[in-house]
Protein backbone atom coordinates (compact mmCIF):
# COMPACT_ATOMS: atom_id res chain seq x y z
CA UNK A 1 110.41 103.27 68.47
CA UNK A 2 108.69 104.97 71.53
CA UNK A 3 110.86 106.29 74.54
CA UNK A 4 109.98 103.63 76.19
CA UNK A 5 111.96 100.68 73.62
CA UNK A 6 114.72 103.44 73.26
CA UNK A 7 115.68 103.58 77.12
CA UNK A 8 115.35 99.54 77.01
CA UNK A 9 118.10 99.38 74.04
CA UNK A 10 120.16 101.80 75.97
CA UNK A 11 120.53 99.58 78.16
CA UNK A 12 120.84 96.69 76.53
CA UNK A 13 123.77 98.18 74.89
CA UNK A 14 125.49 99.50 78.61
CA UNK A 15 125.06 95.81 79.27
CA UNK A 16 127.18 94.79 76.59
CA UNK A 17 129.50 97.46 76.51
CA UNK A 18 130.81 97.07 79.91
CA UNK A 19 130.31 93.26 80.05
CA UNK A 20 133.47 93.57 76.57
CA UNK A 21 135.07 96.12 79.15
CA UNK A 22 135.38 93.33 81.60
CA UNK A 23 137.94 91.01 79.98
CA UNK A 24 140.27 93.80 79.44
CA UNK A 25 139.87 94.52 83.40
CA UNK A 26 141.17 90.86 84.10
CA UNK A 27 143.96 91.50 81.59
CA UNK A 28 145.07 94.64 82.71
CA UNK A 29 144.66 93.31 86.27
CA UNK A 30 147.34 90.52 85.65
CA UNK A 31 149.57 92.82 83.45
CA UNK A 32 150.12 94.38 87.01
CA UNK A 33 150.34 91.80 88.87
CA UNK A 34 152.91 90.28 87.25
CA UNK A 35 155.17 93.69 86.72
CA UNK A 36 154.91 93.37 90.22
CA UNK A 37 156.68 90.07 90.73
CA UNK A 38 154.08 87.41 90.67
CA UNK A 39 154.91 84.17 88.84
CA UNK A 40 152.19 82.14 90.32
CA UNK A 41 150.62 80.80 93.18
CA UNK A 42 152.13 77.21 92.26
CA UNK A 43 155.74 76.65 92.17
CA UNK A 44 155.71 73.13 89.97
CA UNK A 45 152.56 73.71 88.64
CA UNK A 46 153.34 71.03 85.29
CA UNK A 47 152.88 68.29 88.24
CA UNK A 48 150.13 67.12 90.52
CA UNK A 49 146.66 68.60 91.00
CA UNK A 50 147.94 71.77 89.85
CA UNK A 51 148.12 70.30 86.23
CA UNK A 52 144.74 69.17 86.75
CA UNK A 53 143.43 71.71 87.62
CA UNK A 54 144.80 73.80 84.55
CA UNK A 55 143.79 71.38 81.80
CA UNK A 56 140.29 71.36 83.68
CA UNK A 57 140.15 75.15 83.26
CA UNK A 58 142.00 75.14 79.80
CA UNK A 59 138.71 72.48 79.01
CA UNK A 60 136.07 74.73 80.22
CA UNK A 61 136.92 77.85 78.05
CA UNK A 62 137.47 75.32 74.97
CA UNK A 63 134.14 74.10 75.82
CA UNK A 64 132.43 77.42 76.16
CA UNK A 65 134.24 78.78 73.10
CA UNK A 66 133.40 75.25 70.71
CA UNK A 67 129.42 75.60 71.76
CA UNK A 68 128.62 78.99 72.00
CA UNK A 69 126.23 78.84 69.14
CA UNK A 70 124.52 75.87 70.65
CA UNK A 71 124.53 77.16 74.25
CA UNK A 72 122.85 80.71 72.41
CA UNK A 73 120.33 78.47 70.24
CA UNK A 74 119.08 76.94 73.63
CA UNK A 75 118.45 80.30 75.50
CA UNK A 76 116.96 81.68 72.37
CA UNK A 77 115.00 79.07 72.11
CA UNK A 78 113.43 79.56 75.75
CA UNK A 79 113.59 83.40 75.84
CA UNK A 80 111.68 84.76 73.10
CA UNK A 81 108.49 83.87 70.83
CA UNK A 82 107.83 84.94 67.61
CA UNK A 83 104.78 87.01 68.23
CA UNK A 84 105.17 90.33 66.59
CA UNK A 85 102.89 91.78 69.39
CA UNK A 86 105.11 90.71 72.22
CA UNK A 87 107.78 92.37 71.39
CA UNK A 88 108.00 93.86 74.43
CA UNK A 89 108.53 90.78 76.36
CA UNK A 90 110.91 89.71 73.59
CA UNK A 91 113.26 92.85 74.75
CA UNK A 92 112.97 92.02 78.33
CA UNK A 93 113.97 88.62 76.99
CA UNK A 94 116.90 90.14 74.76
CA UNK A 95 118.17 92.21 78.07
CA UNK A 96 118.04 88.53 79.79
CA UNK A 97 119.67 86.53 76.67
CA UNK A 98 122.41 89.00 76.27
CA UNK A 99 123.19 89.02 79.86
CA UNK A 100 123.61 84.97 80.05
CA UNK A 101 125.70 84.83 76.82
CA UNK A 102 127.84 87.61 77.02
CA UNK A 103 128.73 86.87 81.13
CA UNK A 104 128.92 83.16 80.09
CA UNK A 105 131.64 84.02 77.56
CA UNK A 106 133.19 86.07 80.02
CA UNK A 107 133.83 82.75 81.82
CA UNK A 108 136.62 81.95 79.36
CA UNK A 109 138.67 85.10 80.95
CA UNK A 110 138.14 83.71 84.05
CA UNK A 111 139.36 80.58 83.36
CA UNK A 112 142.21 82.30 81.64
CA UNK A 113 142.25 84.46 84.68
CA UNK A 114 142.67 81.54 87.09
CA UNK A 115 145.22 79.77 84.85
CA UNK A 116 147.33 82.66 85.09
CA UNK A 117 147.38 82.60 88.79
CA UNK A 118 148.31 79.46 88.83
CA UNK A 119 151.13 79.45 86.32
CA UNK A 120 151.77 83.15 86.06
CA UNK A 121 152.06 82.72 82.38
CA UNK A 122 150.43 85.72 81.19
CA UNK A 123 150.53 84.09 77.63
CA UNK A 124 147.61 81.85 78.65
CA UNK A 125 145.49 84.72 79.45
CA UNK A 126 146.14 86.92 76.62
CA UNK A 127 144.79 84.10 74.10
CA UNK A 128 141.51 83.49 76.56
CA UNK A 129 140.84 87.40 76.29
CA UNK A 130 141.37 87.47 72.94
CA UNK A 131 139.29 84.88 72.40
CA UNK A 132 136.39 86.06 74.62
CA UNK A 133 136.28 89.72 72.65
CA UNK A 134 135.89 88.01 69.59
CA UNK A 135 132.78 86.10 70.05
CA UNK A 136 131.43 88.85 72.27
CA UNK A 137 131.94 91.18 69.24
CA UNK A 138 129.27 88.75 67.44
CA UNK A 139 126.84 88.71 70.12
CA UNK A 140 127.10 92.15 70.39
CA UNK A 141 123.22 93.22 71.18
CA UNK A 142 121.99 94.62 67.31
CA UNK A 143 118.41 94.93 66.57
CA UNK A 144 119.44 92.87 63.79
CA UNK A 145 120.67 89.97 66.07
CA UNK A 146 117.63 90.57 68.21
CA UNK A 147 115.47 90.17 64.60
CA UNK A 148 117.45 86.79 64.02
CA UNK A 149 116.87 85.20 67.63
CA UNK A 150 113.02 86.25 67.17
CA UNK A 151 112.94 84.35 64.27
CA UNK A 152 114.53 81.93 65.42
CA UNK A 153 112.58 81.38 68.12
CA UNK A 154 109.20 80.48 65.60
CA UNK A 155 111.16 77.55 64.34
């Protein structure tokens, strides 16, 4: 591996590390909020639009979290060919693919995120993290993940 490919992995793994830091931001964001007093921007919120609005939300992560693996096959699918020569494009593709995933399963902390500033119910948000940092842990950027998508991608 030339300096080059090294300096590219390096920061395909920065990319990942701090996009698994960012759930624990939201968390630890809301762990202060609500030692300071919040209890959520909706007083009734198991009535009206408010209810709505959290099973939409609730939907959403369950939807990212159900077809993750599809969701990855697409990208993969468009990102990278299985051309042993181009691997350099396929690790600009990687950086790209790991980007979209990893920030698209940071979506169900948001949701969680929003949820719990609706309902204050810090609960809610604890089981969206949790859920977020362990599928992030297996799209973690590996070269032996990258191997598998390149493969994948001649099929």
């Amino acid at each position: 591996m030339n300096n080059s490919d090294e300096k590219h992995w390096s920061r395909i793994r920065q990319l990942g590390i701090f996009s698994m830091v960012f759930p624990f931001v939201i968390f630890f964001v809301s762990v202060m909020l609500s030692s300071r007093g919040l209890t959520g921007l909706v007083k009734n919120y198991e009535e009206g639009t408010a209810r709505i609005v959290q099973y939409i939300l609730f939907a959403l992560g369950v939807v990212i979290f159900f077809f993750c693996d599809g969701i990855s096959d697409f990208f993969a699918h468009r990102l990278f060919v299985s051309d042993k020569e181009r691997e350099k494009e396929n690790l600009s593709s990687y950086f790209a693919y790991i980007f979209i995933i990893l920030w698209l399963l940071n979506m169900i902390s948001v949701t969680g995120f929003a949820g719990f500033l609706i309902c204050g119910n810090i609960t809610w948000l604890t089981v969206f993290v949790i859920l977020t940092l362990s599928l992030q842990m297996r799209y973690f950027p590996s070269s032996k993940r990258f191997e598998k998508l390149v493969e994948l991608a001649g099929k």
